[in-house]
PDB file of N, CA and C in Angstrom:
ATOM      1  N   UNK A   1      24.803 -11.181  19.462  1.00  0.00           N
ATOM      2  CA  UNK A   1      24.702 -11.698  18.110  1.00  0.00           C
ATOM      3  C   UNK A   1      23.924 -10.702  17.248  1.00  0.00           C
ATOM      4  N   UNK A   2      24.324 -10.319  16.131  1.00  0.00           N
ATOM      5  CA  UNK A   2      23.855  -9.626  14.944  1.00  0.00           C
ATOM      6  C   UNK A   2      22.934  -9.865  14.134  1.00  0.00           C
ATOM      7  N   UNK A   3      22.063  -9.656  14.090  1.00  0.00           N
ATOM      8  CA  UNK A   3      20.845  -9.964  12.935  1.00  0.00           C
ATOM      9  C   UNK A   3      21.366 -10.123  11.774  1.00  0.00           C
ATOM     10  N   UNK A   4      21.298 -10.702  10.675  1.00  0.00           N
ATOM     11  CA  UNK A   4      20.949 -10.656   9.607  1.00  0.00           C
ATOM     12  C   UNK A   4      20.378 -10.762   8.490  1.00  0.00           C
ATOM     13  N   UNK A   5      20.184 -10.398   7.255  1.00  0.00           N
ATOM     14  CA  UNK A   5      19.479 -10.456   6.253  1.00  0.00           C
ATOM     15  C   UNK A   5      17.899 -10.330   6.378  1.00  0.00           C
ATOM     16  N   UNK A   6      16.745 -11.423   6.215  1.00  0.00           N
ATOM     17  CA  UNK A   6      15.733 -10.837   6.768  1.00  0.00           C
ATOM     18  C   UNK A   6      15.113 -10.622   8.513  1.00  0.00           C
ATOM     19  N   UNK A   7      16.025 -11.568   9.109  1.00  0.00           N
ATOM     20  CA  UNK A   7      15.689 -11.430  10.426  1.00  0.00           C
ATOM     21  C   UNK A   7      15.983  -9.665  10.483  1.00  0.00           C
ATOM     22  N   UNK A   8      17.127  -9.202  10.112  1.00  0.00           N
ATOM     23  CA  UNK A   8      17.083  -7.896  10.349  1.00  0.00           C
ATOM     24  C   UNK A   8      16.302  -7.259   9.530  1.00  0.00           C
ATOM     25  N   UNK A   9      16.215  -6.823   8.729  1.00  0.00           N
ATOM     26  CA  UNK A   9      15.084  -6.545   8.394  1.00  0.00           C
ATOM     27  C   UNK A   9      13.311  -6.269   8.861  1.00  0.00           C
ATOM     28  N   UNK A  10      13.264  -7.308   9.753  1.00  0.00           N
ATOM     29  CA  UNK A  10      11.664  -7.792  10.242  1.00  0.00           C
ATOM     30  C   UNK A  10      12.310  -7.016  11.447  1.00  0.00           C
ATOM     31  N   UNK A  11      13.606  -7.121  12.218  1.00  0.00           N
ATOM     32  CA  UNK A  11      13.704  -6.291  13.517  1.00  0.00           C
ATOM     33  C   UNK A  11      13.388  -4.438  13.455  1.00  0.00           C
ATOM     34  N   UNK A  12      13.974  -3.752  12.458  1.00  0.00           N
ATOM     35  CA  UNK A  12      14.019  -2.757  11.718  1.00  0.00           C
ATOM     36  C   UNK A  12      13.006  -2.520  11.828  1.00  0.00           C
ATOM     37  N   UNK A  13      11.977  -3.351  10.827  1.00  0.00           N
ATOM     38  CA  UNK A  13      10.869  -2.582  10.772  1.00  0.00           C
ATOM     39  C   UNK A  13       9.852  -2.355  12.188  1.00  0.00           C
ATOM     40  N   UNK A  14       9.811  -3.512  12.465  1.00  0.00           N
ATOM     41  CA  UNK A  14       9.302  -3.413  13.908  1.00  0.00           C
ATOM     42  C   UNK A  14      10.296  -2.449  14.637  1.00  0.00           C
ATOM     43  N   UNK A  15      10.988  -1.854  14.813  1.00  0.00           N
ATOM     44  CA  UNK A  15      11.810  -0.765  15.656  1.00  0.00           C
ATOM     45  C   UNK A  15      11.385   0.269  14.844  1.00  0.00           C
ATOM     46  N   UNK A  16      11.165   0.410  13.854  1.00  0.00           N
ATOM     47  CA  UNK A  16      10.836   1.935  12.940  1.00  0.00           C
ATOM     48  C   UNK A  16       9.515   2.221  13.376  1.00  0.00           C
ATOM     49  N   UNK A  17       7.990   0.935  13.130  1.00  0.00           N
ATOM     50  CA  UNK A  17       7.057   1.250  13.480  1.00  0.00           C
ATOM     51  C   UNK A  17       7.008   1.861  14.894  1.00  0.00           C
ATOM     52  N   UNK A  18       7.666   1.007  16.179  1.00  0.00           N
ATOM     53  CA  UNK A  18       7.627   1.752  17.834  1.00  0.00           C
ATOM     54  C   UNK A  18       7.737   2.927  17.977  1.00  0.00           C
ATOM     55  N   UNK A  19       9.270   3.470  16.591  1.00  0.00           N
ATOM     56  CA  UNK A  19       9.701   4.465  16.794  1.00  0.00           C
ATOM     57  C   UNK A  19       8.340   5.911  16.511  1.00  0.00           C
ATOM     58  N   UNK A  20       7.653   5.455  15.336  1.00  0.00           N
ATOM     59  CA  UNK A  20       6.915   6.401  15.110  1.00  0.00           C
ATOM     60  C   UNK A  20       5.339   6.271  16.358  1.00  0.00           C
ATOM     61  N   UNK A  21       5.160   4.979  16.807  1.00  0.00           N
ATOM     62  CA  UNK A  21       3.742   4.899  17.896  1.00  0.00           C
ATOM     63  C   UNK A  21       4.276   6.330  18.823  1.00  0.00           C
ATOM     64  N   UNK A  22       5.436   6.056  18.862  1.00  0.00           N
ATOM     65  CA  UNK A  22       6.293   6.797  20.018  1.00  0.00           C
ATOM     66  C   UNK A  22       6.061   8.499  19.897  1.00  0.00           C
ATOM     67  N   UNK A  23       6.332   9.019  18.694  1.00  0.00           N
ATOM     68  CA  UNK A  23       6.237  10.036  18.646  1.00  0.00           C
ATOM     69  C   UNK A  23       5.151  10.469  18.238  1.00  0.00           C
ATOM     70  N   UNK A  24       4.136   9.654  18.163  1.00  0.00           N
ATOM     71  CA  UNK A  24       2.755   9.654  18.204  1.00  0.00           C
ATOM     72  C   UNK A  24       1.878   9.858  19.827  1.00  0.00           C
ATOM     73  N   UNK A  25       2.687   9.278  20.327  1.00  0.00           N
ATOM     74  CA  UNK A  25       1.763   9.861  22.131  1.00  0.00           C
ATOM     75  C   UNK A  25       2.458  10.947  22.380  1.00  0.00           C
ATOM     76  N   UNK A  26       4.090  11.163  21.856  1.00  0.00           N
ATOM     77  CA  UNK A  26       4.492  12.937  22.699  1.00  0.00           C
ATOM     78  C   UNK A  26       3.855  13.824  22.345  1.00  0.00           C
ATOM     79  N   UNK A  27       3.212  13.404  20.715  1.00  0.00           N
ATOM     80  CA  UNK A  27       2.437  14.624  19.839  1.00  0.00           C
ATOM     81  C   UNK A  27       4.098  15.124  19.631  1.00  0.00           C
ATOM     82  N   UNK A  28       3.670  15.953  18.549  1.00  0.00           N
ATOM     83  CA  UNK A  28       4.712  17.111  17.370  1.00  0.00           C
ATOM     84  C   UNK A  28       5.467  16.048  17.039  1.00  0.00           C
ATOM     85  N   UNK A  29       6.193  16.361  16.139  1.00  0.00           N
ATOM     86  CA  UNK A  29       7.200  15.822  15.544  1.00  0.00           C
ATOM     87  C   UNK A  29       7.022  15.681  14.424  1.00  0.00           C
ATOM     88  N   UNK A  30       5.876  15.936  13.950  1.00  0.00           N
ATOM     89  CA  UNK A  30       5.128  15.272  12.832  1.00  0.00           C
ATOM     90  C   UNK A  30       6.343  15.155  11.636  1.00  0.00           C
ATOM     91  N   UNK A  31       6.913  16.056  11.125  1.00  0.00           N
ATOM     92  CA  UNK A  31       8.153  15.241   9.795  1.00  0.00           C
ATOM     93  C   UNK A  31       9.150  13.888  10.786  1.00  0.00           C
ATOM     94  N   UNK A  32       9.516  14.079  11.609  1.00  0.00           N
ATOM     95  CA  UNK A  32       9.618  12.594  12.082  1.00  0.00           C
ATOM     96  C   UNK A  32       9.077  11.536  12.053  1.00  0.00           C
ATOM     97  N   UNK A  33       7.658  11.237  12.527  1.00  0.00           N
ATOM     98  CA  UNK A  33       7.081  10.234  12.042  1.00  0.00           C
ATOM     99  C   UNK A  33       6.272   9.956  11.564  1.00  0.00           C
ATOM    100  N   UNK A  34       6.206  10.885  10.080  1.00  0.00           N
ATOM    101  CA  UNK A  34       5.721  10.531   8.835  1.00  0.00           C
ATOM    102  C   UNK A  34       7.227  10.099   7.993  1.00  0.00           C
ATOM    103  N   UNK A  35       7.864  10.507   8.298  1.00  0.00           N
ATOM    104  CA  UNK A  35       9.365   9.668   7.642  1.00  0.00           C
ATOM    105  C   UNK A  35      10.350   8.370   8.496  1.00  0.00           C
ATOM    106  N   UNK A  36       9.460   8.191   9.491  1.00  0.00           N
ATOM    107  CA  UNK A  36       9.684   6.740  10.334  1.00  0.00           C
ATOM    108  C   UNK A  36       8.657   5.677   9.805  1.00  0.00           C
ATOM    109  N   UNK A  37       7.467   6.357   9.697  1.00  0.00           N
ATOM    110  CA  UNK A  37       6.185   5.405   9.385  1.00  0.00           C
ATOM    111  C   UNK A  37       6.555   4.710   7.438  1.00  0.00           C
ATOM    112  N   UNK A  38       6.841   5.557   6.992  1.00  0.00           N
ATOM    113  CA  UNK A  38       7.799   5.787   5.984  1.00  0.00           C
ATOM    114  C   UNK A  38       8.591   5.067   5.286  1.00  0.00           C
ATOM    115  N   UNK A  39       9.611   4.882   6.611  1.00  0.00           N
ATOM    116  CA  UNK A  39      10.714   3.832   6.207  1.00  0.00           C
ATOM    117  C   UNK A  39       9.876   2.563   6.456  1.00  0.00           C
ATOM    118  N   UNK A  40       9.225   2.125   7.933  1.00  0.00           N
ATOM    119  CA  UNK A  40       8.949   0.969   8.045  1.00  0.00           C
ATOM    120  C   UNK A  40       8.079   0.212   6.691  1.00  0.00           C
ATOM    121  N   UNK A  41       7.518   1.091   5.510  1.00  0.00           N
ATOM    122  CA  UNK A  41       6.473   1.087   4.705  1.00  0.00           C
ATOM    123  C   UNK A  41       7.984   0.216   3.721  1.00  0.00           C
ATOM    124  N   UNK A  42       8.832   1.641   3.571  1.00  0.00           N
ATOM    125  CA  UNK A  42      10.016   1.594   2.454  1.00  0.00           C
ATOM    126  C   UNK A  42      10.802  -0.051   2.738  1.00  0.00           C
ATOM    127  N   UNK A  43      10.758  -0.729   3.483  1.00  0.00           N
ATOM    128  CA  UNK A  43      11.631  -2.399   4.386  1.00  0.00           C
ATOM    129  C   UNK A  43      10.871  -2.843   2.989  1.00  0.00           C
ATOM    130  N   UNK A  44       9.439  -2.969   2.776  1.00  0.00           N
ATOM    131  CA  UNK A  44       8.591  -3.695   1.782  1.00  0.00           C
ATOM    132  C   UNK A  44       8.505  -4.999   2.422  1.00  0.00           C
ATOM    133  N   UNK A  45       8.617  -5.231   3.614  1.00  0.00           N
ATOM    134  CA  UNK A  45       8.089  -6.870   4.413  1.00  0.00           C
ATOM    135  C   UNK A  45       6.052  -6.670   4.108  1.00  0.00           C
ATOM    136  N   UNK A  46       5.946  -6.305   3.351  1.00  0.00           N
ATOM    137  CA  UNK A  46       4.349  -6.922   3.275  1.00  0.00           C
ATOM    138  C   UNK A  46       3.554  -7.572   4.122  1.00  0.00           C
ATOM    139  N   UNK A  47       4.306  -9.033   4.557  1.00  0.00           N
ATOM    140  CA  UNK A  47       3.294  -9.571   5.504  1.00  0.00           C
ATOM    141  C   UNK A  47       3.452  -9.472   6.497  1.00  0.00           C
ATOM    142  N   UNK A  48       4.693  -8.407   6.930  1.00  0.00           N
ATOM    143  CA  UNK A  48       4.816  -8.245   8.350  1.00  0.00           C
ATOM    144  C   UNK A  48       3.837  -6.954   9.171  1.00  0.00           C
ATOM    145  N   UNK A  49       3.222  -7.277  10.509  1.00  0.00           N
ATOM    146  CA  UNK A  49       1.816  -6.342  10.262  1.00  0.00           C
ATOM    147  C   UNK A  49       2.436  -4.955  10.753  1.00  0.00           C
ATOM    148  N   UNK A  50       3.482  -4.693  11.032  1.00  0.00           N
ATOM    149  CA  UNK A  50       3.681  -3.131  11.079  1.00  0.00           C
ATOM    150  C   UNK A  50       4.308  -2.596   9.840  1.00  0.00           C
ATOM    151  N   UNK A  51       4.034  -3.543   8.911  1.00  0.00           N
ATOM    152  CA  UNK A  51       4.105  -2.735   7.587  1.00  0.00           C
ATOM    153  C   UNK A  51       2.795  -2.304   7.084  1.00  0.00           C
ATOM    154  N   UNK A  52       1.603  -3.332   7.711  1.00  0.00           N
ATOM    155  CA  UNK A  52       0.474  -2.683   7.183  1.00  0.00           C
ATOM    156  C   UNK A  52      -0.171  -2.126   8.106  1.00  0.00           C
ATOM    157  N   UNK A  53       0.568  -1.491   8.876  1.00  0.00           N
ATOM    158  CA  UNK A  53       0.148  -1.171  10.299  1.00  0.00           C
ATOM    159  C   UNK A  53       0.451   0.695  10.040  1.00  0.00           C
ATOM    160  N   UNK A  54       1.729   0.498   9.760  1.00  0.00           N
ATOM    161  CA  UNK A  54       2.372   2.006   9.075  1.00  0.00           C
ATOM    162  C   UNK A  54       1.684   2.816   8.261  1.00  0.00           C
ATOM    163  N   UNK A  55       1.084   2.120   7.215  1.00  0.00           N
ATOM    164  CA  UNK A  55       0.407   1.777   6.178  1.00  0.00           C
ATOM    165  C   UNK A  55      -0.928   2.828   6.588  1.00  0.00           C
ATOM    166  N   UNK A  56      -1.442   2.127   7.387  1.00  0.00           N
ATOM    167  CA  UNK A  56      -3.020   2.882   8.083  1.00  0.00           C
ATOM    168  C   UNK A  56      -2.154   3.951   9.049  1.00  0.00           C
ATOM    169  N   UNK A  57      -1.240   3.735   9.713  1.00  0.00           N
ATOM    170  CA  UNK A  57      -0.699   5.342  10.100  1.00  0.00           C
ATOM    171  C   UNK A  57      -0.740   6.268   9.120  1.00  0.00           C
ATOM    172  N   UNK A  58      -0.249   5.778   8.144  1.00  0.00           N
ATOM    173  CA  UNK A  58       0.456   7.546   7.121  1.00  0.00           C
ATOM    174  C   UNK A  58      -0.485   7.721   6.767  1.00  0.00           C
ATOM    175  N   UNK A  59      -2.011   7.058   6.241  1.00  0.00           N
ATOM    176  CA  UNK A  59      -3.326   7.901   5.632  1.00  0.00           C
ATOM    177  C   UNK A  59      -3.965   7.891   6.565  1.00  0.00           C
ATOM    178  N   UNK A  60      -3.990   7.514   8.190  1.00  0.00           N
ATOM    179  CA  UNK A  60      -4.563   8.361   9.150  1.00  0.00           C
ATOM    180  C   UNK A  60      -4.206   9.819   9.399  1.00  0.00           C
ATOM    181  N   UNK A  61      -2.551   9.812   9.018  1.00  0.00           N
ATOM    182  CA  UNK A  61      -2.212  11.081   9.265  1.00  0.00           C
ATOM    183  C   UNK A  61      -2.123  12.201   8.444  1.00  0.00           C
ATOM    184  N   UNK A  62      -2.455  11.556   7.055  1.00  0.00           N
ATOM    185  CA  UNK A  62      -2.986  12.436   6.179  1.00  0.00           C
ATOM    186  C   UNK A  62      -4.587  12.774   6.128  1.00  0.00           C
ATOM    187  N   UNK A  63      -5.010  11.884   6.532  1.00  0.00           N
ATOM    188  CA  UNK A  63      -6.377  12.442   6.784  1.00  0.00           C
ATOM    189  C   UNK A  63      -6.780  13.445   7.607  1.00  0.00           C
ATOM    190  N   UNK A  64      -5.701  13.290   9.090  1.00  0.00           N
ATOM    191  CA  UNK A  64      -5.660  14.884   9.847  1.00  0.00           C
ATOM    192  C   UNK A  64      -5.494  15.941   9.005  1.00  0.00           C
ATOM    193  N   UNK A  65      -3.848  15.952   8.590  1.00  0.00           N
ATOM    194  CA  UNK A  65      -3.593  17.021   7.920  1.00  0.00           C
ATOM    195  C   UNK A  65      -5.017  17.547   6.789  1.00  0.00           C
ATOM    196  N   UNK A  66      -5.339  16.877   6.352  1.00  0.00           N
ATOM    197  CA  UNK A  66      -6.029  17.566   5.171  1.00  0.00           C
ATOM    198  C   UNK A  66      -7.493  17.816   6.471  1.00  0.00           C
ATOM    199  N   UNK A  67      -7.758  17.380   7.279  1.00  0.00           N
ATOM    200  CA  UNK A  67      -9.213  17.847   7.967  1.00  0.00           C
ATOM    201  C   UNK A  67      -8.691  19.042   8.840  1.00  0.00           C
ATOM    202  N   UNK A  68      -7.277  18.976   9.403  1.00  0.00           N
ATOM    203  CA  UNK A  68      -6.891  20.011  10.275  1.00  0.00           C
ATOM    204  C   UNK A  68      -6.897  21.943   9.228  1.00  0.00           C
ATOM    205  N   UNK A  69      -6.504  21.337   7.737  1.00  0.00           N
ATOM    206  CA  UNK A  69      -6.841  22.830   7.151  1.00  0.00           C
ATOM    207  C   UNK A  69      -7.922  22.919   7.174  1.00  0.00           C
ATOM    208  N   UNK A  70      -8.685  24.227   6.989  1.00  0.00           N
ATOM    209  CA  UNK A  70      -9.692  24.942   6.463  1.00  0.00           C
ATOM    210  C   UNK A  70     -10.233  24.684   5.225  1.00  0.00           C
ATOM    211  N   UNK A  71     -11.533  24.499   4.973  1.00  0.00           N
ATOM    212  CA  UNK A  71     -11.590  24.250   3.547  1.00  0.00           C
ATOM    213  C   UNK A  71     -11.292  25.238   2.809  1.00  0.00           C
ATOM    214  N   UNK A  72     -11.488  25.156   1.363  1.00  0.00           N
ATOM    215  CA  UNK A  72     -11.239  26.295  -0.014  1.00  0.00           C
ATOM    216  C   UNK A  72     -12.066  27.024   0.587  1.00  0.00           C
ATOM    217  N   UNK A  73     -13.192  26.958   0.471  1.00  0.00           N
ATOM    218  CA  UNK A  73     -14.157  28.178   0.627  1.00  0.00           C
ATOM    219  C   UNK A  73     -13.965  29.067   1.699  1.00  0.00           C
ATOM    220  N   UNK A  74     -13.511  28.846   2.422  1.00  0.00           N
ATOM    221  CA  UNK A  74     -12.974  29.441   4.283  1.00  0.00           C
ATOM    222  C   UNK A  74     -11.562  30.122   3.598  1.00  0.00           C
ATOM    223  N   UNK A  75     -10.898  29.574   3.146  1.00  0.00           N
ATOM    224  CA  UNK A  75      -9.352  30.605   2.836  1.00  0.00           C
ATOM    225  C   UNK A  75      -9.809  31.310   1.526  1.00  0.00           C
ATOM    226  N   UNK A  76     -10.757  31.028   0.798  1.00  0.00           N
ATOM    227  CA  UNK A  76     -11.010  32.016  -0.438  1.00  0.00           C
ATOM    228  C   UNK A  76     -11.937  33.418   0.260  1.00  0.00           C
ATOM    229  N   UNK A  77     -12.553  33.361   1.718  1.00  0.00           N
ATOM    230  CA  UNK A  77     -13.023  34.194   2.105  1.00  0.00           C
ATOM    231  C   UNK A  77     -12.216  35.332   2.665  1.00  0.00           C
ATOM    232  N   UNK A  78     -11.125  34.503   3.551  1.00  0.00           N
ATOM    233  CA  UNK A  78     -10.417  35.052   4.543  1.00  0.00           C
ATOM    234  C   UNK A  78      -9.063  36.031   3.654  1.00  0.00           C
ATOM    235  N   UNK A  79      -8.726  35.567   2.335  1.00  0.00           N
ATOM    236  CA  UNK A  79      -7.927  36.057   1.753  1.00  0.00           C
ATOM    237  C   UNK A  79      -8.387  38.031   1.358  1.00  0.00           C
TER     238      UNK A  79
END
């Protein structure tokens, strides 16, 4: 039997969020699942918690990215 309308929907997103936990323990992938974490955000189920679950993924993982560069002062030296 086929999901539909919001049942699918709520399945989706919960399969988008796994998808990105997932490529979160192989490590790399990173444009994968920042554009999985992404979609599950893009469903807009609000009260479903791997929407706000995604949610704290993508600015955890922007918080790497921006701590994993060097600050200004370190690349204004090195240049």
């Amino acid at each position: 039997m086929r999901k539909k309308g919001d049942d699918r929907q709520m399945a989706l997103a919960e399969g988008y969020f796994y998808l990105g936990q997932h490529y979160l323990v192989i490590g790399g992938q990173e444009d994968r699942r920042d554009l999985i974490f992404q979609k599950t955000r893009d469903l807009d189920i609000c009260l479903y918690i791997e929407h706000v679950a995604a949610g704290f993924e993508l600015q955890r993982l922007k918080n790497d990215d921006t701590a994993a560069a060097p600050p200004a002062s370190n690349r204004a030296v090195a240049q």
